[in-house]
N, C-alpha and C. Protein backbone atom coordinates (compact mmCIF):
# COMPACT_ATOMS: atom_id res chain seq x y z
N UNK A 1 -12.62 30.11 2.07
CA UNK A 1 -11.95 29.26 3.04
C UNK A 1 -10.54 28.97 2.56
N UNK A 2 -9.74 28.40 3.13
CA UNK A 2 -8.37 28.19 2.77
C UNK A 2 -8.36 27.27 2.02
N UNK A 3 -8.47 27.34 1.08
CA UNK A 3 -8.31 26.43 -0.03
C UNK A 3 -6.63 25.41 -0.18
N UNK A 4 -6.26 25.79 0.32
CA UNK A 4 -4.80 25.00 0.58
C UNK A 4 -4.76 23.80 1.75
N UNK A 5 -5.81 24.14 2.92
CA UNK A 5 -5.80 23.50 3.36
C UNK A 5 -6.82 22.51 3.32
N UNK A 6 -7.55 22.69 2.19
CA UNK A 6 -8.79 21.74 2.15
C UNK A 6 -8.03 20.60 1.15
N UNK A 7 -7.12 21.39 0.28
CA UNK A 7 -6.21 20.25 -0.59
C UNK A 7 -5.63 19.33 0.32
N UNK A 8 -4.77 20.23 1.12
CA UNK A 8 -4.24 18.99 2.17
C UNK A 8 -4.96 17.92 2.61
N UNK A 9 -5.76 18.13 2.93
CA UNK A 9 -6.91 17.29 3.96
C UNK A 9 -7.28 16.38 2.71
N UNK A 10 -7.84 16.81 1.60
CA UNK A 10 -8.19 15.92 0.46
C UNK A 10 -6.81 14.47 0.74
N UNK A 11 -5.66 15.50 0.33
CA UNK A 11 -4.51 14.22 0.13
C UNK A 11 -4.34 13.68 0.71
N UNK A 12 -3.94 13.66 2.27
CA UNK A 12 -4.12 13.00 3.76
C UNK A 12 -5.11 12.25 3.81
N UNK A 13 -6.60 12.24 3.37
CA UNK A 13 -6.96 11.26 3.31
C UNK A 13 -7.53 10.36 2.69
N UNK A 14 -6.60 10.78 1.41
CA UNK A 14 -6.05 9.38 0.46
C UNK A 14 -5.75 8.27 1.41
N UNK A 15 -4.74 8.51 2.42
CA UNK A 15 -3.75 7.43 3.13
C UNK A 15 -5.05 7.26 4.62
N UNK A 16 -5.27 7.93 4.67
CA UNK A 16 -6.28 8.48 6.16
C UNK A 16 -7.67 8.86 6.31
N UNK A 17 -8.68 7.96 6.08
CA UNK A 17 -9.71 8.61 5.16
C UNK A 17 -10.71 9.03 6.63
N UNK A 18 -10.31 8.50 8.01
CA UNK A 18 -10.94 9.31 9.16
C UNK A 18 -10.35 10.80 9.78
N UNK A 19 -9.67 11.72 8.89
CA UNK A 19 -9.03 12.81 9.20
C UNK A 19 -10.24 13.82 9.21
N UNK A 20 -10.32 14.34 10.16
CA UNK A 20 -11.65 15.44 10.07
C UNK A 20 -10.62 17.24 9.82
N UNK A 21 -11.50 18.03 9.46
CA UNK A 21 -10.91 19.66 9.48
C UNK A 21 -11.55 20.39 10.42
N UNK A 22 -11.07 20.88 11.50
CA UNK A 22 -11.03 21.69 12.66
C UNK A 22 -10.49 22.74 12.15
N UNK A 23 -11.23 24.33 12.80
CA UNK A 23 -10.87 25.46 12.57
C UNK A 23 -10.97 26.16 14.15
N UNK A 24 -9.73 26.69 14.53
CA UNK A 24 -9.84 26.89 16.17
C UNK A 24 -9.96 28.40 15.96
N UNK A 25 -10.66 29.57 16.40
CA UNK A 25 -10.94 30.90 16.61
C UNK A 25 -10.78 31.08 17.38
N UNK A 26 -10.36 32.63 17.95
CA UNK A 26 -10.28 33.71 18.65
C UNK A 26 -11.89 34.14 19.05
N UNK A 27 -12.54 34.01 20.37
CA UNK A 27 -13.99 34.39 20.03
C UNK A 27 -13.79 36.20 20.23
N UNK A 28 -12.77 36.79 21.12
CA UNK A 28 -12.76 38.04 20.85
C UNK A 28 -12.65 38.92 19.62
N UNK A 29 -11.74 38.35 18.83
CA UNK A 29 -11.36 38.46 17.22
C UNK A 29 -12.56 38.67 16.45
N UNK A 30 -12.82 37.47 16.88
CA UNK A 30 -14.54 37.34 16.07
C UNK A 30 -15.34 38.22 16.12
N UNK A 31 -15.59 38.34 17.46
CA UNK A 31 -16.54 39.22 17.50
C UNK A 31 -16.86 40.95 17.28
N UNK A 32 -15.12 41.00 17.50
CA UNK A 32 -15.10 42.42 16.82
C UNK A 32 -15.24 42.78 16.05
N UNK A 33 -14.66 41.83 14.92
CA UNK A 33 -14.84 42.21 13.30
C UNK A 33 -16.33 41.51 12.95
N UNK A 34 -16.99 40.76 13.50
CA UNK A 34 -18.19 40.60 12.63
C UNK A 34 -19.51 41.22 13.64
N UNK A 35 -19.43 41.68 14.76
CA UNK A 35 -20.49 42.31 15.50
C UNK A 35 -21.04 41.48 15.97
N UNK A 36 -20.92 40.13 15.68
CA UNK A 36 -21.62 38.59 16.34
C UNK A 36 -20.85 37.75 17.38
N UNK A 37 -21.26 37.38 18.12
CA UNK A 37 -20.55 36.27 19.26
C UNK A 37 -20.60 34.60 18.73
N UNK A 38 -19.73 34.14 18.64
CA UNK A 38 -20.10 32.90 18.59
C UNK A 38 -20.72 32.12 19.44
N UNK A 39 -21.54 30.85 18.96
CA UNK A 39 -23.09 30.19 19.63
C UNK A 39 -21.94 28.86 19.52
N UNK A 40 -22.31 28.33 21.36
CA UNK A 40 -22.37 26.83 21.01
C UNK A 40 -23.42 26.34 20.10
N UNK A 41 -23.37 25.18 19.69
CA UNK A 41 -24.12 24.46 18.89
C UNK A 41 -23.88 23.43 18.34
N UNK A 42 -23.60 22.85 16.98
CA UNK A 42 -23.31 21.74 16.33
C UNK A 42 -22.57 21.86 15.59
N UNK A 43 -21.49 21.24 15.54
CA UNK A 43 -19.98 21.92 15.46
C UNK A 43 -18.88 22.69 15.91
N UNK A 44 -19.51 23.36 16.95
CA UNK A 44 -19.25 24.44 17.37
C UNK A 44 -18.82 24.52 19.40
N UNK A 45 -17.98 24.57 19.72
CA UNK A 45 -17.14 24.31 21.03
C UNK A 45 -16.71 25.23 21.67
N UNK A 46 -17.02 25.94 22.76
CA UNK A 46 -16.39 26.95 23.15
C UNK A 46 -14.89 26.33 24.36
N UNK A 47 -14.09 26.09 23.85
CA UNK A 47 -13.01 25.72 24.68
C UNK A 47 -12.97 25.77 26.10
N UNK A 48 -13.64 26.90 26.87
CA UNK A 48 -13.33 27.68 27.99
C UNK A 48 -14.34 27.10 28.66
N UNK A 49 -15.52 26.51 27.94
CA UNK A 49 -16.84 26.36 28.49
C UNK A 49 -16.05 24.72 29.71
N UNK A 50 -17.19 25.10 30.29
CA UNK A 50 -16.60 23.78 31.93
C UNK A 50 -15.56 23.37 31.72
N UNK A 51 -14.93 24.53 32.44
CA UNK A 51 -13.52 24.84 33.23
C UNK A 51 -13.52 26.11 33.75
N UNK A 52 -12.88 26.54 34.36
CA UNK A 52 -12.94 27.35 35.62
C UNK A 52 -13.06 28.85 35.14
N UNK A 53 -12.30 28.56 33.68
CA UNK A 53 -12.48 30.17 33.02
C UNK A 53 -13.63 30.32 32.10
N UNK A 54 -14.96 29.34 32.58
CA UNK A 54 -16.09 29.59 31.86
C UNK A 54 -16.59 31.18 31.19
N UNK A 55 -16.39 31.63 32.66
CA UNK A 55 -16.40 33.08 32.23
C UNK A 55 -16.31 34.17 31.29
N UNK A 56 -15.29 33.53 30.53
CA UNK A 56 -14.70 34.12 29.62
C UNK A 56 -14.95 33.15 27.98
N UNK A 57 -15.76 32.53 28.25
CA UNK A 57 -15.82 31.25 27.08
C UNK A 57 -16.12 32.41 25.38
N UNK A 58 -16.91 33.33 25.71
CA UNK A 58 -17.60 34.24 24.73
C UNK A 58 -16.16 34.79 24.01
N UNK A 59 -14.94 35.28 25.07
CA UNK A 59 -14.06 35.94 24.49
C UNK A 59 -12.71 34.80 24.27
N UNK A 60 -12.90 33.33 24.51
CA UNK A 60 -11.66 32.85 24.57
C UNK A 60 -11.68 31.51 23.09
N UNK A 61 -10.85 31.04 23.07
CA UNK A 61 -10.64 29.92 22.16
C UNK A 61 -12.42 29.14 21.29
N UNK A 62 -12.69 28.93 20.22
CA UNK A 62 -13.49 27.89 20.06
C UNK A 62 -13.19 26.96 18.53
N UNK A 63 -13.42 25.93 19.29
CA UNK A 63 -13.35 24.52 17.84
C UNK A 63 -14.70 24.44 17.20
N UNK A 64 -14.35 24.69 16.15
CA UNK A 64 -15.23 24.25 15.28
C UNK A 64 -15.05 23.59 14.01
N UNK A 65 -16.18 22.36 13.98
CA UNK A 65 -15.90 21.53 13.12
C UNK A 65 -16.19 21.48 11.25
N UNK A 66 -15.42 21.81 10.90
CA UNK A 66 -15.56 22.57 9.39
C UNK A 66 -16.87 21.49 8.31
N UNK A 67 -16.78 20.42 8.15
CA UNK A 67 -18.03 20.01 7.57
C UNK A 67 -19.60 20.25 8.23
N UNK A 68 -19.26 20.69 9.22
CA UNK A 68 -20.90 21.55 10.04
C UNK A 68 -21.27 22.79 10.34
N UNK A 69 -20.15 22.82 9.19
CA UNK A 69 -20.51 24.56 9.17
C UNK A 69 -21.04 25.53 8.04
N UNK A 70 -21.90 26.23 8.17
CA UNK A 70 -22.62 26.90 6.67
C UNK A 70 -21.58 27.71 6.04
N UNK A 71 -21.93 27.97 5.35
CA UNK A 71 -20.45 28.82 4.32
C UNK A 71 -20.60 29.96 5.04
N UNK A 72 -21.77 30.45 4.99
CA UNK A 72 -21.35 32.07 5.59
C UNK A 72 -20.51 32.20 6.85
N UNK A 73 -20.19 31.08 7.64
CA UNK A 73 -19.44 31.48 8.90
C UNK A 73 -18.36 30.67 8.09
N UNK A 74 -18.05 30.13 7.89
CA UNK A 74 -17.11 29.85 7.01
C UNK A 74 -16.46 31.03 6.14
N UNK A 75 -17.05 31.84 5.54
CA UNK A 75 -16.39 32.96 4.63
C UNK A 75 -15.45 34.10 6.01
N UNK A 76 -16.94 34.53 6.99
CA UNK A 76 -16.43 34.98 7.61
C UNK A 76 -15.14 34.61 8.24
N UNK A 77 -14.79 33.65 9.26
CA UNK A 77 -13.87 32.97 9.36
C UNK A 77 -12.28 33.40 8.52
N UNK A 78 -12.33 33.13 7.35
CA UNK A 78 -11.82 33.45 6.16
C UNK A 78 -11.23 34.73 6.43
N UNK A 79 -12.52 35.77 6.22
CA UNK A 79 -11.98 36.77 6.43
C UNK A 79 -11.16 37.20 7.26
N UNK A 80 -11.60 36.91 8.47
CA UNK A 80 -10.88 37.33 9.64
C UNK A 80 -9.54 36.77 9.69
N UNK A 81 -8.91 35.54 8.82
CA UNK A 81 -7.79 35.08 8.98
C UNK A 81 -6.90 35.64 8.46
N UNK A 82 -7.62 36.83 7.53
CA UNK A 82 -6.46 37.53 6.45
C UNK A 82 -6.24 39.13 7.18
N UNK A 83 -7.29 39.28 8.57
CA UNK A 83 -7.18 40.27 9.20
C UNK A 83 -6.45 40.44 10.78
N UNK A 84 -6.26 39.05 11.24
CA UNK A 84 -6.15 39.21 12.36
C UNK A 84 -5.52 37.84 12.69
N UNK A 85 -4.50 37.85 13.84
CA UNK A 85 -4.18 36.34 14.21
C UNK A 85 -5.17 36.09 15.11
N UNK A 86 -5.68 35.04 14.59
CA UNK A 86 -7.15 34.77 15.27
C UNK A 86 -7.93 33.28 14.38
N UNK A 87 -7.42 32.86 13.89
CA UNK A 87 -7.33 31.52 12.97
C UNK A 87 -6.34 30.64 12.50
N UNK A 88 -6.61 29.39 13.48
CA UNK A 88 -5.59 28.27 12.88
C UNK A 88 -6.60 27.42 12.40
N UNK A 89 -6.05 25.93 11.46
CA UNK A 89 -7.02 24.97 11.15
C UNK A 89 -6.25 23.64 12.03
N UNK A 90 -7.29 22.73 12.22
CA UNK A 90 -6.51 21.87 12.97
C UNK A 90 -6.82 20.67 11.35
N UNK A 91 -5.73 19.24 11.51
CA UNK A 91 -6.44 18.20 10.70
C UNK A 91 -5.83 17.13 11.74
N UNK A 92 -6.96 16.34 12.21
CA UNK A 92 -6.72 15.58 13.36
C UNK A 92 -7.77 14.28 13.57
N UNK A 93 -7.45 13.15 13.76
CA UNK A 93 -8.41 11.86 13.69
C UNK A 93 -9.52 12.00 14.78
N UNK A 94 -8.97 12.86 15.82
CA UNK A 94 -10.66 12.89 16.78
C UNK A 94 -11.79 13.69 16.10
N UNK A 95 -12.81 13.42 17.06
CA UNK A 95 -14.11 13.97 17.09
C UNK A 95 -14.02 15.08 17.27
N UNK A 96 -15.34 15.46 17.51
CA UNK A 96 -14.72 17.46 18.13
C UNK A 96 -14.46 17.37 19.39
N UNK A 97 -15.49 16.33 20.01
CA UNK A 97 -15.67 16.73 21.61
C UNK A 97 -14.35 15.99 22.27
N UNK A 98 -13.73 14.86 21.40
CA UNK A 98 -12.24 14.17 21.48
C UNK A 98 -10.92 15.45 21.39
N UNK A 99 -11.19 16.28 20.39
CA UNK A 99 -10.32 17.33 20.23
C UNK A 99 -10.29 18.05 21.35
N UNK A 100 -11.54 18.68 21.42
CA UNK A 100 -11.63 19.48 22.36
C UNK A 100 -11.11 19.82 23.79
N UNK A 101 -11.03 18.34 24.13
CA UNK A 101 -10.77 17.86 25.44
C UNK A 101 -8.79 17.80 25.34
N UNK A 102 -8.41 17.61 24.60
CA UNK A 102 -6.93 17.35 23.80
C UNK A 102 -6.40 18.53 24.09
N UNK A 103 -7.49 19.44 23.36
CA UNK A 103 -6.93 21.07 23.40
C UNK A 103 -7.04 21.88 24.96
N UNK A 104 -8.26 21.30 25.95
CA UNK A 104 -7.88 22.13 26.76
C UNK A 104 -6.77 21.40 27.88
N UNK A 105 -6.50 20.14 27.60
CA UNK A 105 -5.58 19.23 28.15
C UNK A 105 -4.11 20.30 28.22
N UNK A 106 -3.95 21.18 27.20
CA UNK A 106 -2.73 21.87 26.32
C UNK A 106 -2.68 23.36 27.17
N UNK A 107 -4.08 23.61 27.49
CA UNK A 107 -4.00 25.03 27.76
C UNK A 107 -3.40 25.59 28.81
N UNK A 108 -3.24 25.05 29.73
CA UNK A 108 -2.09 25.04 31.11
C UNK A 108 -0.89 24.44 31.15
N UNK A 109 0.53 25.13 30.82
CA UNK A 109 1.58 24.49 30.86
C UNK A 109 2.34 24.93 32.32
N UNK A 110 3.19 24.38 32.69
CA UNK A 110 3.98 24.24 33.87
C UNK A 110 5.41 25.37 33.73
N UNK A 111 5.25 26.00 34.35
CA UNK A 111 7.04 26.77 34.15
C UNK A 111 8.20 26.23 35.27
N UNK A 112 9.15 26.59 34.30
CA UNK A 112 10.27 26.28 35.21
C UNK A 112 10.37 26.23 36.75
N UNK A 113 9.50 27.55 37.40
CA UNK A 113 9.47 27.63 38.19
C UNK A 113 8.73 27.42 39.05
N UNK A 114 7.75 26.57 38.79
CA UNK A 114 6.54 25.58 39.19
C UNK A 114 5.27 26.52 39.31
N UNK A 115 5.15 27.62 38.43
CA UNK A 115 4.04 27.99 38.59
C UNK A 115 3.33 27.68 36.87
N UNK A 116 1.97 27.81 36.93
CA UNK A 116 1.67 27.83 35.19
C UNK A 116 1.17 28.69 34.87
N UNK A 117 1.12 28.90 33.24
CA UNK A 117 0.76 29.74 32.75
C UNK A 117 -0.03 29.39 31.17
N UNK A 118 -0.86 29.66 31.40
CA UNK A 118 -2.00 29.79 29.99
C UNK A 118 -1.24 29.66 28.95
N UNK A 119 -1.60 28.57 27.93
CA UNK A 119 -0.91 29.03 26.81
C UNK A 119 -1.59 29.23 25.70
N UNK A 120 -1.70 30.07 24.69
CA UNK A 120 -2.90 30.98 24.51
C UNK A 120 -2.12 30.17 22.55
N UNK A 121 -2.41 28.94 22.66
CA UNK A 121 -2.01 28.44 21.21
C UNK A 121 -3.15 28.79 20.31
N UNK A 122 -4.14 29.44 20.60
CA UNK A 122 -5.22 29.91 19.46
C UNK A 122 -4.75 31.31 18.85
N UNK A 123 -3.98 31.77 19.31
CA UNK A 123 -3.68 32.69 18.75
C UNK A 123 -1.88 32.11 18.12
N UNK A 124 -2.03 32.38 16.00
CA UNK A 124 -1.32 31.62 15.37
C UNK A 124 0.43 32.50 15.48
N UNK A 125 0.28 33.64 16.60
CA UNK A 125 1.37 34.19 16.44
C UNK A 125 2.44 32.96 17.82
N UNK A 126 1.90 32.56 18.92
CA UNK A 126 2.02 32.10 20.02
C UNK A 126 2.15 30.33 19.58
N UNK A 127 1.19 29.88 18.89
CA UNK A 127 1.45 28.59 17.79
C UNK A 127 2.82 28.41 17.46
N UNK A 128 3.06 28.97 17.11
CA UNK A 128 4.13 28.82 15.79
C UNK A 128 5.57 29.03 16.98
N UNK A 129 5.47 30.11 17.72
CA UNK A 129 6.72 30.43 18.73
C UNK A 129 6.17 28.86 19.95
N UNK A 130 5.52 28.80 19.86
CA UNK A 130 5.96 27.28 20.95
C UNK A 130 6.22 26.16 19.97
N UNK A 131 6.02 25.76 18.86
CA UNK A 131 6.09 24.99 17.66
C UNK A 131 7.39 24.94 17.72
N UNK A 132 8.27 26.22 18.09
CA UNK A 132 9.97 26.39 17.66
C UNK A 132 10.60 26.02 18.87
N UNK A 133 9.98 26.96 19.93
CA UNK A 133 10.63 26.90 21.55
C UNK A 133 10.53 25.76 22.66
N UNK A 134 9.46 25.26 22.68
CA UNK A 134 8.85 24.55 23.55
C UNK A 134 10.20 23.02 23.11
N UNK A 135 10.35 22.23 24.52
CA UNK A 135 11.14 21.02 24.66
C UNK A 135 10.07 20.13 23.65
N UNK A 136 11.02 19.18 23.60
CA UNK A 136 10.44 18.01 22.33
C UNK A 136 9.18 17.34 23.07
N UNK A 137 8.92 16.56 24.39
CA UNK A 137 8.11 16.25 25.43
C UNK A 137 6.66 16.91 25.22
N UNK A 138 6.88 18.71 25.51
CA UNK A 138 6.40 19.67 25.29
C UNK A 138 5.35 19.40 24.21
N UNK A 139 6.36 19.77 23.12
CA UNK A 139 6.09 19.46 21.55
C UNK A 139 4.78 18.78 21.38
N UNK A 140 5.41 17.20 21.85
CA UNK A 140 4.93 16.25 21.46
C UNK A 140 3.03 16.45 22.47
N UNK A 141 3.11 16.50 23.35
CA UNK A 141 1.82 17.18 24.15
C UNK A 141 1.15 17.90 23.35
N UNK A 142 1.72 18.60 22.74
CA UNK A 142 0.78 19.44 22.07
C UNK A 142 0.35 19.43 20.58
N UNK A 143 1.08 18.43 19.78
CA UNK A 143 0.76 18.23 18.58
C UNK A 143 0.70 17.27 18.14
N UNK A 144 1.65 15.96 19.40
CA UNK A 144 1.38 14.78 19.15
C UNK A 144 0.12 13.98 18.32
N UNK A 145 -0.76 14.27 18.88
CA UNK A 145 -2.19 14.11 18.53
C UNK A 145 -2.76 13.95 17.21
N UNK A 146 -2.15 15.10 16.78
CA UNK A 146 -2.41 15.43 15.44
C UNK A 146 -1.97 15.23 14.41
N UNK A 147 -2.94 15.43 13.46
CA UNK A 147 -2.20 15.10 11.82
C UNK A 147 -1.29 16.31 11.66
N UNK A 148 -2.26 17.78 11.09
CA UNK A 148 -0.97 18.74 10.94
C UNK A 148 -1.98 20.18 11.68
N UNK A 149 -1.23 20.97 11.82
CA UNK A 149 -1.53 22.50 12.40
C UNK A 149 -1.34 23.20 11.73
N UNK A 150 -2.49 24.13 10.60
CA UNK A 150 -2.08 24.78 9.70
C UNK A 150 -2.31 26.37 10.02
N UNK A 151 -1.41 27.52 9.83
CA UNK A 151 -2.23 28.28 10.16
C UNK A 151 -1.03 29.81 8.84
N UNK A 152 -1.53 30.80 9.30
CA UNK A 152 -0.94 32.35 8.38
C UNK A 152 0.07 32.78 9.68
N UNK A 153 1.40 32.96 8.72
CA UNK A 153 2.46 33.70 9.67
C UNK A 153 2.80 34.53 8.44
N UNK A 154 2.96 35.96 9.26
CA UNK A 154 3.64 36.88 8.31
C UNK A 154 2.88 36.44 6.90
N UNK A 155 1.57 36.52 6.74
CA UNK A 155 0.95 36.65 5.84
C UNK A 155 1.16 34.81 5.04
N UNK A 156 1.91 34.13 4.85
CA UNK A 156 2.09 33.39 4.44
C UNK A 156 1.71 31.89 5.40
N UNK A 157 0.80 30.93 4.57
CA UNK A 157 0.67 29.90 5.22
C UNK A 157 2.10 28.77 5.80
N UNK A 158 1.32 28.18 6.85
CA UNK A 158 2.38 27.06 7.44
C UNK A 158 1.98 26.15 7.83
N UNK A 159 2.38 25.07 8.13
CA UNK A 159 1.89 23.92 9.32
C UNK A 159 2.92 23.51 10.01
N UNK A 160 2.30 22.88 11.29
CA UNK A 160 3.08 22.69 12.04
C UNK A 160 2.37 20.67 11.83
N UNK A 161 3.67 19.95 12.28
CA UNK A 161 3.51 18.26 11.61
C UNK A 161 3.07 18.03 12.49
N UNK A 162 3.11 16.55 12.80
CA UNK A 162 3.04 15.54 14.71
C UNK A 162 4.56 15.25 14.58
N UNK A 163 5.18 15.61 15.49
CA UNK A 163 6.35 15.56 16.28
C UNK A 163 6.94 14.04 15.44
N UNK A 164 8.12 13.82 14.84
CA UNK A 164 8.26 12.25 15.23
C UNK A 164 9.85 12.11 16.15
């Protein structure tokens, strides 16, 4: 597991001791490289699930909550982060099902031109370019929330803060 970011989370909540660790996946990602689909369950959130793109819940976004999770999906996980953009970690004071709701709050943004468009922040290449691009307002919608957004760019870890 990312051991960098479990330090973080340690130190954060020195000052913050209700900070939980969220790990958001790619369920297509996933499933390619490990031959398995991810299962709702306990810990475990399929983003997509009730909302309109249920449909697609198997191949789209899921939260999962890192102290309810067994190591082996945990390793896997891991793996896949060093293979594919397809893993961010979240560290954030909600629940899961509080997060959850946060995150799909995020997933429809508005364009200039009054139509919207998906914004596909589970994937850490698309993270990081709205982290830079997106208006401060924007920003703040989407990370406000949170403690920090950690995820691998160009091989090297990052986070993204809460807006101040």
């Amino acid at each position: 597991m990312a051991a960098d970011v479990m330090k973080r989370l340690a130190e954060a909540r020195k000052t913050m001791p209700a900070l939980q660790l969220y790990v958001l996946v790619d369920g297509l990602h996933y499933e390619s490289c490990t031959n398995a689909a991810l299962r709702e369950g306990p810990g475990v959130i399929a983003l997509f699930a009730d909302t309109v793109d249920a449909h697609l819940a198997p191949a789209g976004p899921w939260l999962l909550e890192v102290e309810k999770l067994v190591p082996a999906l945990l390793e896997q996980i891991s793996r896949l982060e060093a293979i594919a953009p397809a893993v961010s970690w979240i560290i954030g004071p909600q629940d899961l099902q509080g997060l959850a709701q946060l995150l799909r709050l995020c997933m429809q943004m508005g364009l200039p031109d009054g139509r919207t468009a998906l914004l596909r922040f589970w994937d850490p290449r698309v993270l990081a370019a709205a982290a830079r691009d997106l208006k401060a307002a924007q920003r703040h919608t989407l990370f406000g929330h949170l403690f920090e957004w950690h995820l691998l760019l160009d091989g090297r870890r990052v986070h993204i803060g809460r807006p101040t």
